[in-house]
C-alpha atoms as a PDB file:
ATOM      1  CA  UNK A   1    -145.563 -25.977 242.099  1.00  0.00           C
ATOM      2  CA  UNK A   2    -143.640 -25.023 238.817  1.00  0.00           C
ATOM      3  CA  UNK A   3    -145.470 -22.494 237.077  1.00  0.00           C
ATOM      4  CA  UNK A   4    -146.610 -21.080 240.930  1.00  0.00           C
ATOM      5  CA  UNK A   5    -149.434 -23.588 240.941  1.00  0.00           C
ATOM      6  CA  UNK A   6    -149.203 -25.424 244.294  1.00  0.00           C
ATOM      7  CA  UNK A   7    -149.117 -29.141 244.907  1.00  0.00           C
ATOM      8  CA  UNK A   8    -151.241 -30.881 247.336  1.00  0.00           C
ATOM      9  CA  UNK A   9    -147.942 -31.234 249.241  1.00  0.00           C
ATOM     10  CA  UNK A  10    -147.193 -27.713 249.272  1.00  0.00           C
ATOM     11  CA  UNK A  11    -150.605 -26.723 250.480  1.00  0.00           C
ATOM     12  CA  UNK A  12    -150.629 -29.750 253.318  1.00  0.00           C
ATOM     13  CA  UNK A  13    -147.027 -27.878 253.984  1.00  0.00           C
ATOM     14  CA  UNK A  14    -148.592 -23.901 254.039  1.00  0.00           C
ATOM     15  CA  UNK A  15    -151.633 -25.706 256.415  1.00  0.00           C
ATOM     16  CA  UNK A  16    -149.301 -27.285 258.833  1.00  0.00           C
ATOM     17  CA  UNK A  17    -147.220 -23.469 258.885  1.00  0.00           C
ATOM     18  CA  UNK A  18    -150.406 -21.588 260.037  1.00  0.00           C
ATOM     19  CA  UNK A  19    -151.310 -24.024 262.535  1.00  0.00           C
ATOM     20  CA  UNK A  20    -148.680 -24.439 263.867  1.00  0.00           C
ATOM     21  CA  UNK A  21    -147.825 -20.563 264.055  1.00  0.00           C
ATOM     22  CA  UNK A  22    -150.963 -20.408 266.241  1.00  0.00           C
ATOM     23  CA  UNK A  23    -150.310 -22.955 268.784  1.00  0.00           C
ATOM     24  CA  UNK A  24    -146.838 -21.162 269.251  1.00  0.00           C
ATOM     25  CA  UNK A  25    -148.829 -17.920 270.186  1.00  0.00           C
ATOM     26  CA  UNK A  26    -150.509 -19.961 272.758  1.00  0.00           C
ATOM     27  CA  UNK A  27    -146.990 -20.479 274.029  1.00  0.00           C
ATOM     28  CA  UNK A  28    -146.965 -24.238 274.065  1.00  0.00           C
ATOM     29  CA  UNK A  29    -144.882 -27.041 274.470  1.00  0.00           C
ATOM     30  CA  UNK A  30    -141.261 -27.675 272.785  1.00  0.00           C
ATOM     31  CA  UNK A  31    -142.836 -30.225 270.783  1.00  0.00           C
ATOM     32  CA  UNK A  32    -144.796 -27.741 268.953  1.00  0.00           C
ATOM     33  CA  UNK A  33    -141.235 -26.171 268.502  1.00  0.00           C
ATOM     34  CA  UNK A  34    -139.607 -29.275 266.901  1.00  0.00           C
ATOM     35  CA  UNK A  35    -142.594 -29.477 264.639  1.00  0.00           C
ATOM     36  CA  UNK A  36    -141.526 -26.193 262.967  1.00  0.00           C
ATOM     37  CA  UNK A  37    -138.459 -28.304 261.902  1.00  0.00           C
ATOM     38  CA  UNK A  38    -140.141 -30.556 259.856  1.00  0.00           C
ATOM     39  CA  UNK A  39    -142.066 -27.376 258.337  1.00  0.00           C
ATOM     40  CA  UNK A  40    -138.856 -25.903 257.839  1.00  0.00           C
ATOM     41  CA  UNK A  41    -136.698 -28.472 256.273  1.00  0.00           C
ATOM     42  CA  UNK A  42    -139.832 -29.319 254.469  1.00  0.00           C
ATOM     43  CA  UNK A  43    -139.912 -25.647 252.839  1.00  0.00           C
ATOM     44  CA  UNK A  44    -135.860 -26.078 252.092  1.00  0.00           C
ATOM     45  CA  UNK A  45    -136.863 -29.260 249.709  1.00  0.00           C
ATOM     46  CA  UNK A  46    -138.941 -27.688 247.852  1.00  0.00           C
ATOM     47  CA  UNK A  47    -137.131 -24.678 247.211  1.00  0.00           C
ATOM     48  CA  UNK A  48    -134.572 -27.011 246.698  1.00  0.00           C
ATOM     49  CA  UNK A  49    -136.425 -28.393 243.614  1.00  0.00           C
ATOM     50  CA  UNK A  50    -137.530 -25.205 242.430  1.00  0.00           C
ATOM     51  CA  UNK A  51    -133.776 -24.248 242.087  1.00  0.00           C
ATOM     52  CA  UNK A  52    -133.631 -27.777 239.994  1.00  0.00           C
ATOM     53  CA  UNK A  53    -136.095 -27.254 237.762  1.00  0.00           C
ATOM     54  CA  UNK A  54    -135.245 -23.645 237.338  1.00  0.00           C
ATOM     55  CA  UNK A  55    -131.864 -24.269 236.066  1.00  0.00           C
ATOM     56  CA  UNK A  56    -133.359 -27.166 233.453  1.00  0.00           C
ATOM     57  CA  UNK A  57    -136.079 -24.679 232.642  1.00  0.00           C
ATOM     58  CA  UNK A  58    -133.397 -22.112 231.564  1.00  0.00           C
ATOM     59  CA  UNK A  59    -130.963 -24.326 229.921  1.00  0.00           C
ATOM     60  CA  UNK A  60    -133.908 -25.672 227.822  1.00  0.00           C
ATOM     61  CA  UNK A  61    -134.573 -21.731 227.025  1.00  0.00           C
ATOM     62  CA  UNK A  62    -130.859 -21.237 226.143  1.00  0.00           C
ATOM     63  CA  UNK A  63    -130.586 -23.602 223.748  1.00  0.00           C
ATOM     64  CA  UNK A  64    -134.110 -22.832 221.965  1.00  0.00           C
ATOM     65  CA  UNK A  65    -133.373 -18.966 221.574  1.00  0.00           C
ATOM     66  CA  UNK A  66    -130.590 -20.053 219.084  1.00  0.00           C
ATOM     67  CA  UNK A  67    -133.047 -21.335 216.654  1.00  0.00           C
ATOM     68  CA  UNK A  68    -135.929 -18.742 217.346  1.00  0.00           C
ATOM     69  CA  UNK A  69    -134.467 -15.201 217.491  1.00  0.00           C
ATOM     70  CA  UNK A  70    -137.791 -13.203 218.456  1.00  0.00           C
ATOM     71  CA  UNK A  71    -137.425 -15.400 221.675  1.00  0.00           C
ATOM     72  CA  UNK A  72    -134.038 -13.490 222.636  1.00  0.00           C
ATOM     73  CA  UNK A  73    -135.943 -10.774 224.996  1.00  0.00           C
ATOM     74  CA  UNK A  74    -137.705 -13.249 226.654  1.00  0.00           C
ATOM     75  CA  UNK A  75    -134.723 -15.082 227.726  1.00  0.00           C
ATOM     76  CA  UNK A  76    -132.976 -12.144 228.349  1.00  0.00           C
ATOM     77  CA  UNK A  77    -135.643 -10.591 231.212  1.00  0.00           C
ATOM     78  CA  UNK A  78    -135.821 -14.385 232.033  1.00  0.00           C
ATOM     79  CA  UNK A  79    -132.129 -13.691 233.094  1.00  0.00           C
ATOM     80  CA  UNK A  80    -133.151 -10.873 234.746  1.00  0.00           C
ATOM     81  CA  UNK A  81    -135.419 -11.509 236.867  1.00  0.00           C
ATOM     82  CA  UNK A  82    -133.388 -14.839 237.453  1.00  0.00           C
ATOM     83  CA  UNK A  83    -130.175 -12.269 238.668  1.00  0.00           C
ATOM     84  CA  UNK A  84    -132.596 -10.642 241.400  1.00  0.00           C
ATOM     85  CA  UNK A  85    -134.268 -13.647 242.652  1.00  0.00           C
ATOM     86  CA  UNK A  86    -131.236 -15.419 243.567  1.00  0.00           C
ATOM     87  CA  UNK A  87    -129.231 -12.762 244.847  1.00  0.00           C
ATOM     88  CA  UNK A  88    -132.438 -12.120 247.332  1.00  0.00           C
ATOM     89  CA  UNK A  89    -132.760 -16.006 248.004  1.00  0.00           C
ATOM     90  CA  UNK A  90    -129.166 -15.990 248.791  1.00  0.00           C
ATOM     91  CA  UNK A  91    -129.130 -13.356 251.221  1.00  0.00           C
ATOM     92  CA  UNK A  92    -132.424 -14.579 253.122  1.00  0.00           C
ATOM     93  CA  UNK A  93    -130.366 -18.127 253.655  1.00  0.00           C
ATOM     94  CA  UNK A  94    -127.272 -16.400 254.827  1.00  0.00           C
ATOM     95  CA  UNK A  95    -129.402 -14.311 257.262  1.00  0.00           C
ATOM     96  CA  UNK A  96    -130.721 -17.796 258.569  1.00  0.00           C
ATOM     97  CA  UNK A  97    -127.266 -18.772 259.408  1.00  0.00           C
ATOM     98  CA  UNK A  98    -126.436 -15.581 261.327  1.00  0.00           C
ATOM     99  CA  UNK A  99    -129.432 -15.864 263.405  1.00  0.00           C
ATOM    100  CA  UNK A 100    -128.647 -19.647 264.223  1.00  0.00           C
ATOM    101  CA  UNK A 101    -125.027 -18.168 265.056  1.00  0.00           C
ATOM    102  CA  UNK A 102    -126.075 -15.719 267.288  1.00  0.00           C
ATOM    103  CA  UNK A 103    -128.247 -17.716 269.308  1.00  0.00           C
ATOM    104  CA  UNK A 104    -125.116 -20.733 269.640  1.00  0.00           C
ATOM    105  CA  UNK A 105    -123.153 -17.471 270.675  1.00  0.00           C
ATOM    106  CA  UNK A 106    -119.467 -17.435 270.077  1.00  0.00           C
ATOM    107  CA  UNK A 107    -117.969 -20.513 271.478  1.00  0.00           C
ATOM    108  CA  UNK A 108    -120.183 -22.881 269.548  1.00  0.00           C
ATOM    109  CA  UNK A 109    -118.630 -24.206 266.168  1.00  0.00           C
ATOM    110  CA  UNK A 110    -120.577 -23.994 262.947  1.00  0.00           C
ATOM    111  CA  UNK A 111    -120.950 -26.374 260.048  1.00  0.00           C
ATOM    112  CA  UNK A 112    -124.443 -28.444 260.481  1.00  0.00           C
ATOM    113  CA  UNK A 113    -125.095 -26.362 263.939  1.00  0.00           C
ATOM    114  CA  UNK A 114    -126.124 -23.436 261.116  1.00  0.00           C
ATOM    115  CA  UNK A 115    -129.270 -25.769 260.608  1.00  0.00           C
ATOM    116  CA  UNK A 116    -132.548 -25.680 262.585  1.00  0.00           C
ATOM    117  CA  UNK A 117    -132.222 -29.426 263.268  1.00  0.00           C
ATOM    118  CA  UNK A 118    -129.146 -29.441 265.594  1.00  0.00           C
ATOM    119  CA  UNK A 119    -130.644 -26.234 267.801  1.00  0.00           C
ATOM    120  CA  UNK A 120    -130.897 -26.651 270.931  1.00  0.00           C
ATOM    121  CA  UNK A 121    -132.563 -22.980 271.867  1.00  0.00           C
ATOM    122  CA  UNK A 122    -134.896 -22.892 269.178  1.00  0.00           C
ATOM    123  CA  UNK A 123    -137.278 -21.623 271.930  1.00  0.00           C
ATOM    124  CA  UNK A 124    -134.934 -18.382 272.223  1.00  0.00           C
ATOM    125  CA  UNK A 125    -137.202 -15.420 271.114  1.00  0.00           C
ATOM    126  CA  UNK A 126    -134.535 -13.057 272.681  1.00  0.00           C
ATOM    127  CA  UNK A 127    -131.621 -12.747 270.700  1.00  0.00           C
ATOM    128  CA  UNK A 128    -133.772 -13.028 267.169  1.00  0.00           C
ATOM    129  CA  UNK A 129    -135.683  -9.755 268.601  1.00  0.00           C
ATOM    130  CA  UNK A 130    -132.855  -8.339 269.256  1.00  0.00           C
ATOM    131  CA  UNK A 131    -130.699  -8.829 266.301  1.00  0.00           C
ATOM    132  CA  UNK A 132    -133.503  -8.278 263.773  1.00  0.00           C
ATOM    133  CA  UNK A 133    -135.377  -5.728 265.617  1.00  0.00           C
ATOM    134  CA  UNK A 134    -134.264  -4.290 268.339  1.00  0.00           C
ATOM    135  CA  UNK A 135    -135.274  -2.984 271.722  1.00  0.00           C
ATOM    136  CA  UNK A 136    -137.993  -1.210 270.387  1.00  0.00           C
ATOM    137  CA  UNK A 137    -140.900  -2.141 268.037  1.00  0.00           C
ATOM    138  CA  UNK A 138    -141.958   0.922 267.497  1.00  0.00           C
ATOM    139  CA  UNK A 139    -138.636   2.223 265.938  1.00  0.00           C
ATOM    140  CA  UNK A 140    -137.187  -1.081 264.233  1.00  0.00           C
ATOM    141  CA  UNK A 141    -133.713  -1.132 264.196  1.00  0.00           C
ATOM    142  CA  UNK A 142    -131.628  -0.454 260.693  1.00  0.00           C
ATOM    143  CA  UNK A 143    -128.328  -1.788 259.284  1.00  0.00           C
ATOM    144  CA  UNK A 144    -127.057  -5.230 258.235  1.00  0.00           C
ATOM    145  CA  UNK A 145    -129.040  -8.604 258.842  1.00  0.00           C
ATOM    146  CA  UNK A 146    -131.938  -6.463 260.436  1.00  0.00           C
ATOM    147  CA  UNK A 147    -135.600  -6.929 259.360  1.00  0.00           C
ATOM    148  CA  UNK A 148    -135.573  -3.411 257.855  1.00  0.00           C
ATOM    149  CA  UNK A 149    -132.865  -4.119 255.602  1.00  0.00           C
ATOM    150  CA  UNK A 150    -134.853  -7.358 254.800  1.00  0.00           C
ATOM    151  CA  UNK A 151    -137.703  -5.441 254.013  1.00  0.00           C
ATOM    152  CA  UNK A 152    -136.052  -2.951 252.244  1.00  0.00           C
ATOM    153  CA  UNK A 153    -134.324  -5.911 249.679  1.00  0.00           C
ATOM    154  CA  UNK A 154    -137.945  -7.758 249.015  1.00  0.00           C
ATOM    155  CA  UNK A 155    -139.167  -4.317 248.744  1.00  0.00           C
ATOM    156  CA  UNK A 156    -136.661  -3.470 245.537  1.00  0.00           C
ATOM    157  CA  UNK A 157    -136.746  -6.859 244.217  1.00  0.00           C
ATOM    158  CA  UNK A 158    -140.447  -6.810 244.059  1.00  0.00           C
ATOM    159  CA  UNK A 159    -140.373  -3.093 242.435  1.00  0.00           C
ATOM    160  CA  UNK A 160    -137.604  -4.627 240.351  1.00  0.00           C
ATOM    161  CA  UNK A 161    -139.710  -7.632 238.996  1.00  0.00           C
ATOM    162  CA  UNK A 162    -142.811  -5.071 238.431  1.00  0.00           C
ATOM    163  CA  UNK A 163    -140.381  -3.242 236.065  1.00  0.00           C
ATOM    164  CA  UNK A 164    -139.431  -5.895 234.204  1.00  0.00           C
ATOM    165  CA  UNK A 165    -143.162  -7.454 233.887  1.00  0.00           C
ATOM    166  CA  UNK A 166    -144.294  -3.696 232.958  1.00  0.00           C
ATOM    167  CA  UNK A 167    -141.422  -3.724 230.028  1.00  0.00           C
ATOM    168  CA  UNK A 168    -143.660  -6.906 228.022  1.00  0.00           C
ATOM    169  CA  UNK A 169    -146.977  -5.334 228.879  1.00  0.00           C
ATOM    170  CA  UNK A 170    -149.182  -6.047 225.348  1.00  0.00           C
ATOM    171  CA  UNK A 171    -148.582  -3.417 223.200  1.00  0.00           C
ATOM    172  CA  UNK A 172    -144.662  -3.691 223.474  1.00  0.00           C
ATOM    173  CA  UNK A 173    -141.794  -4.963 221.540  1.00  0.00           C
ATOM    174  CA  UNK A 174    -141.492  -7.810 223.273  1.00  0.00           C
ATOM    175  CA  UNK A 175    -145.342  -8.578 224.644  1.00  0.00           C
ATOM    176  CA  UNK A 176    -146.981 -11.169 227.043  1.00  0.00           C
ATOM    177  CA  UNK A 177    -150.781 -11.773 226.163  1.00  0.00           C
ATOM    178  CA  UNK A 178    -152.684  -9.784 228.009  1.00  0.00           C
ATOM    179  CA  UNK A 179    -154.163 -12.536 230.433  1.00  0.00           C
ATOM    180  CA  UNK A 180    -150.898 -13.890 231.102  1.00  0.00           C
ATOM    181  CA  UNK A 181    -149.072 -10.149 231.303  1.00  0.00           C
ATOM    182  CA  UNK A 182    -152.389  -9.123 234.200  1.00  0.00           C
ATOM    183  CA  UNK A 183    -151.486 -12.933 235.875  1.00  0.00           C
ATOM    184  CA  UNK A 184    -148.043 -12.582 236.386  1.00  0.00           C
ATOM    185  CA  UNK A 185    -148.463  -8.861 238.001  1.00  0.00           C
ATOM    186  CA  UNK A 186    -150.785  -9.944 240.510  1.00  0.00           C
ATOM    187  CA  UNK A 187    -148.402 -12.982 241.093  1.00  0.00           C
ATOM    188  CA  UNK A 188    -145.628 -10.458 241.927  1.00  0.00           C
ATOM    189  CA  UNK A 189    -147.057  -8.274 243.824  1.00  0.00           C
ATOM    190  CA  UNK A 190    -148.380 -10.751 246.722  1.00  0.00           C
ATOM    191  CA  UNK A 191    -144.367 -10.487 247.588  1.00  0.00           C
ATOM    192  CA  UNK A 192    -145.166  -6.766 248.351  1.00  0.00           C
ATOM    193  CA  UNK A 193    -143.766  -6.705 252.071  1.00  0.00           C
ATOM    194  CA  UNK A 194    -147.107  -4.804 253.074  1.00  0.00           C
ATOM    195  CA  UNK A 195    -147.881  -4.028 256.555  1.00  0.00           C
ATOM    196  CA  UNK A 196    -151.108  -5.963 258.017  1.00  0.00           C
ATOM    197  CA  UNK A 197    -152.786  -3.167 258.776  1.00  0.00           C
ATOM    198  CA  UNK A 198    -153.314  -4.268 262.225  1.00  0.00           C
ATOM    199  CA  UNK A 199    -152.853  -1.902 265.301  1.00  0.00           C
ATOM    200  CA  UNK A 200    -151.785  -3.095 268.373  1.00  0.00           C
ATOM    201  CA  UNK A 201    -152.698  -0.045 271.578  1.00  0.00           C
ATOM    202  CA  UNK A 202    -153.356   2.356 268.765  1.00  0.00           C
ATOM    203  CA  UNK A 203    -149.941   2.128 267.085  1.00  0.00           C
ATOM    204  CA  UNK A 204    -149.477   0.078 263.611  1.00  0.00           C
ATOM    205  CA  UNK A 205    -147.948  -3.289 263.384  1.00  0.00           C
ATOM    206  CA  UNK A 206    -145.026  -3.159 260.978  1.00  0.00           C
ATOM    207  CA  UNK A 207    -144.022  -5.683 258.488  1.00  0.00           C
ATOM    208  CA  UNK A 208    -141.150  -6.159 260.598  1.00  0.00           C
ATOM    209  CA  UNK A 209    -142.743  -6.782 264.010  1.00  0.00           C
ATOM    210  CA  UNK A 210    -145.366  -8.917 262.364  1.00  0.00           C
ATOM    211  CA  UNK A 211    -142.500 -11.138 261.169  1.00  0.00           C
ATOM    212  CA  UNK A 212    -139.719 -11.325 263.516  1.00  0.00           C
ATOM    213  CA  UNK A 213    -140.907  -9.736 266.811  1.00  0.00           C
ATOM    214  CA  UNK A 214    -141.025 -12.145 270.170  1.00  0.00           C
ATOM    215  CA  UNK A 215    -140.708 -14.899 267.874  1.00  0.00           C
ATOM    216  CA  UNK A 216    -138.688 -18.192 268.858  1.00  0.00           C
ATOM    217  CA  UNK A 217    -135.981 -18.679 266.929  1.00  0.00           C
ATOM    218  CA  UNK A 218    -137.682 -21.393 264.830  1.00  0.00           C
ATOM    219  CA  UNK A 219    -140.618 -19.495 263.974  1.00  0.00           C
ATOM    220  CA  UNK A 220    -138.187 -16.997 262.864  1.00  0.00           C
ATOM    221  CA  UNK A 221    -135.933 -19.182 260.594  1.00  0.00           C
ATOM    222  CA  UNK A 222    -139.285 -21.278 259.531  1.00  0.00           C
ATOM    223  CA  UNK A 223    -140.883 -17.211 257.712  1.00  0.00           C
ATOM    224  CA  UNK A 224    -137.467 -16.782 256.454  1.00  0.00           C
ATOM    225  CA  UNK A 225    -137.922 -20.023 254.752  1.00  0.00           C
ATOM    226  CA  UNK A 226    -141.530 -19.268 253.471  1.00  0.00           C
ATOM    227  CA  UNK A 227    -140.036 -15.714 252.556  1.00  0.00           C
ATOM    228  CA  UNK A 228    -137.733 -18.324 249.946  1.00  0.00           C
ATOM    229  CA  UNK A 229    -140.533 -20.519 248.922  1.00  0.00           C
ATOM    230  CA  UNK A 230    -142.453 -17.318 247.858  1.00  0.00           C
ATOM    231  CA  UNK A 231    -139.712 -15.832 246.305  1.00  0.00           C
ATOM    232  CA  UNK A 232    -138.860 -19.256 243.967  1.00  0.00           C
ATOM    233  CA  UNK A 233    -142.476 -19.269 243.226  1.00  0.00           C
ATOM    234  CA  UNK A 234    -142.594 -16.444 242.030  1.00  0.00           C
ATOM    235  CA  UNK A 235    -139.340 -16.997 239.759  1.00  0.00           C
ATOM    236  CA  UNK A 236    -140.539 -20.098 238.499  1.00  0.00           C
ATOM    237  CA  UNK A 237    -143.723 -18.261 237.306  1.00  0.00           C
ATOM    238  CA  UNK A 238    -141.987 -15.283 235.451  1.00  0.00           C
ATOM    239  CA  UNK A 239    -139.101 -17.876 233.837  1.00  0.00           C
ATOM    240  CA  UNK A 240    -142.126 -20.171 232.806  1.00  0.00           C
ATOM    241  CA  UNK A 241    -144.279 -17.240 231.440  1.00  0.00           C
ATOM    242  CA  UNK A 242    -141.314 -15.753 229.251  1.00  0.00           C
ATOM    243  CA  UNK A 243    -139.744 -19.449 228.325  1.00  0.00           C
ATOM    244  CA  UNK A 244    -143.180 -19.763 226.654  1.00  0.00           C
ATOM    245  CA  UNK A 245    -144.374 -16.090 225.172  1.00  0.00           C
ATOM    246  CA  UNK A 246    -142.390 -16.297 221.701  1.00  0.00           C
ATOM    247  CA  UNK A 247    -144.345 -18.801 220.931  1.00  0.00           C
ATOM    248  CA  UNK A 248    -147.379 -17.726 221.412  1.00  0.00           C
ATOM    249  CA  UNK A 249    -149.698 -15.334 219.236  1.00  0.00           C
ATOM    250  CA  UNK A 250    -152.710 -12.982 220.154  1.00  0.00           C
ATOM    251  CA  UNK A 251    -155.006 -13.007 217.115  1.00  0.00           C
ATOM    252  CA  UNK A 252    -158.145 -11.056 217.040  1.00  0.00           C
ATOM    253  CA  UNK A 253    -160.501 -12.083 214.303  1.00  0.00           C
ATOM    254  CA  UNK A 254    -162.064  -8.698 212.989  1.00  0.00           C
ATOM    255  CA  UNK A 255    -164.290 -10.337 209.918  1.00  0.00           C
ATOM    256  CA  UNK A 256    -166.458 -12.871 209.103  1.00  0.00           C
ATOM    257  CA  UNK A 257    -167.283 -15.084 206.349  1.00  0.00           C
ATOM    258  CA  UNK A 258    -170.106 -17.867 205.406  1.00  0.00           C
ATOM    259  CA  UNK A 259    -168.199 -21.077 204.332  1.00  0.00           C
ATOM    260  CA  UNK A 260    -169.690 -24.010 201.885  1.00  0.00           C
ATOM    261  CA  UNK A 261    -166.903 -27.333 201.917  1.00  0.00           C
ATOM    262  CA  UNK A 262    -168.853 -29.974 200.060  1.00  0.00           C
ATOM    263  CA  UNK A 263    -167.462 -33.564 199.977  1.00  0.00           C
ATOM    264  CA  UNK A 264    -167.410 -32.968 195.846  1.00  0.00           C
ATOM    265  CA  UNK A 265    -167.410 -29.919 193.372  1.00  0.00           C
ATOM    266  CA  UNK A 266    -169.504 -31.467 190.675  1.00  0.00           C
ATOM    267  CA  UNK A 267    -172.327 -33.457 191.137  1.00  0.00           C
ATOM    268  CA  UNK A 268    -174.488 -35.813 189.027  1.00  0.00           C
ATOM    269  CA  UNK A 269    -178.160 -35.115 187.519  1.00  0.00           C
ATOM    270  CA  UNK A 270    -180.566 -36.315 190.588  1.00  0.00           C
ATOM    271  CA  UNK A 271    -178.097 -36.462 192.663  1.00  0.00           C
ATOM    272  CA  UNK A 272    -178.905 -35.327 196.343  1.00  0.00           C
ATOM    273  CA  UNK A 273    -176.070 -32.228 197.030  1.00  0.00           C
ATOM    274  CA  UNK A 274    -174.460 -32.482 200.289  1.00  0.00           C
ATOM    275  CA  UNK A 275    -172.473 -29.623 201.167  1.00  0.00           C
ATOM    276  CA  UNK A 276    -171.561 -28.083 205.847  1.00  0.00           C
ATOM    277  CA  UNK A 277    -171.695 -24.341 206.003  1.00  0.00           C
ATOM    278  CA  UNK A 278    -170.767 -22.698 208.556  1.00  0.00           C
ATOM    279  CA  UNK A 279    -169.411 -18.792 209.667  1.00  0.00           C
ATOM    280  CA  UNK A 280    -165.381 -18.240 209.652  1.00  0.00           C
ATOM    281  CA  UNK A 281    -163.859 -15.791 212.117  1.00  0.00           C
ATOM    282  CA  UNK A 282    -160.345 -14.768 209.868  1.00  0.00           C
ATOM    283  CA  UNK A 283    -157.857 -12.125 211.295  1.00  0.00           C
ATOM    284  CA  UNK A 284    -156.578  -8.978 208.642  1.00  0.00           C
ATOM    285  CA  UNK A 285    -153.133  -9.156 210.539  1.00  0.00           C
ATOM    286  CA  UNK A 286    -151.951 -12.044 208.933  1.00  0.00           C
ATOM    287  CA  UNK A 287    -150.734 -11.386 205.349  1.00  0.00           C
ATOM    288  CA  UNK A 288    -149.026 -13.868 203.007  1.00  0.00           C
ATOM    289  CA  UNK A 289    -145.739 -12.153 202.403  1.00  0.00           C
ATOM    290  CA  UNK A 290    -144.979 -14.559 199.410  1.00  0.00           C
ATOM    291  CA  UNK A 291    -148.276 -12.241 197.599  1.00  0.00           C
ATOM    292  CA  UNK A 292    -146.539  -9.109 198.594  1.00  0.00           C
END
């Protein structure tokens, strides 16, 4: 998935997350519930490898910006974006661990209990709601390790990581070709945490209920987890875009020009002449600075 295409694996792994977020709204078995693990820990790998092959990615970037200068503002919004990312991904992992907490309640000890595996309740849909939402899904509770705030982070890091792509639109200092520049905006804003749009009795379904309301707790962990894979995607997209754009060059060809090569410049008396013509497409940007 580096570069935000998706393995076969990955999609197999998105597949198995929508099917088996149906089946839990038919309320079935356990089973179902334990199958969310796999999901789960199967998201966690690759996010795991995404944070591997960022870092190699970067170093690799590092170490070429010292011999190519004009690709210094790439690496540096590389860094940027890099900065946000992880101190998003971070948060969305530690908020995985307080939900696991809460539902072990108190006397439980932590360590590997943190982990989906070694849940026993991962049925319990009442303390998530509760911590993340609240009594109320009309009014969404606010403060720390609530979906709101949640929302509120993706919601800056995503207008964040617009701001940044905006800053190498073509026409700038430091530009993305125009393709790549319109690609890598429409990558970031699928993290937009949009509403549906759906209504339930007349009254719109926040991004928050739609995520974390009456959800067992391993539905809940198993989004936050997706929430991650999205967010590394997206990383690994913008640090493979900008490792790349120094370079590369946008040429438009504004003349043309017939062309004769012949295999010879002289030719014998009788001799057939031999000679491929053919139209050349030549760009006035490029000057020979040597002529100047």
């Amino acid at each position: 998935m580096a570069g935000g295409k998706e393995t076969p694996r990955q999609k197999m792994i998105g597949m198995m997350y929508l099917v088996l977020t149906a089946l839990l709204a038919m309320n079935v078995s356990k089973d179902i519930l334990k199958a969310f693990v796999t999901v789960n820990e199967s998201l966690e790998r690759t996010n795991a490898n995404f944070s591997d092959n960022t870092i190699r990615v970067m170093k690799a970037f590092a170490e070429s910006k010292a011999s190519n200068p004009s690709a210094i503002p790439y690496y540096q919004k590389a860094e940027e974006a890099k900065k946000l990312t992880q101190a998003l991904y971070e948060h969305m992992e530690k908020l995985k661990h307080v939900i696991i907490a809460e539902v072990l309640g108190p006397a439980e000890p932590g360590g590997d209990t943190l982990k989906l595996r070694y849940l026993d309740a991962k049925d319990n849909y009442d303390i998530p709601t509760h911590k993340m939402i609240g009594d109320n899904e009309n009014t969404p509770i606010t403060g720390e390790w609530t979906a709101a705030e949640l929302r509120d982070k993706v919601q800056n890091v995503h207008d964040k990581l617009i701001a940044i792509v905006k800053q190498m639109a073509p026409g700038t200092k430091a530009p993305l070709l125009k393709d790549d520049y319109e690609a890598l905006m429409k990558k970031v804003e699928t993290f937009k945490p949009d509403a549906s749009g759906e209504t339930e009795d007349g009254i719109p379904i926040s991004w928050e209920v739609l995520n974390f309301y009456h959800l067992p707790t391993a539905g809940v962990i198993t989004n936050i987890s997706k929430m991650q894979a999205d967010l590394k995607n997206i990383e690994a997209e913008m640090i493979s875009q900008l490792s790349g754009a120094s370079g590369k060059v946008s040429i438009k060809f504004n003349q043309l020009a017939a062309k004769v090569v012949a295999p010879s410049s002289y030719i014998q008396a009788g001799q057939p002449y031999k000679a491929d013509v053919f139209l050349a497409a030549s760009s006035t940007d490029f000057k020979d600075e040597n002529m100047q």
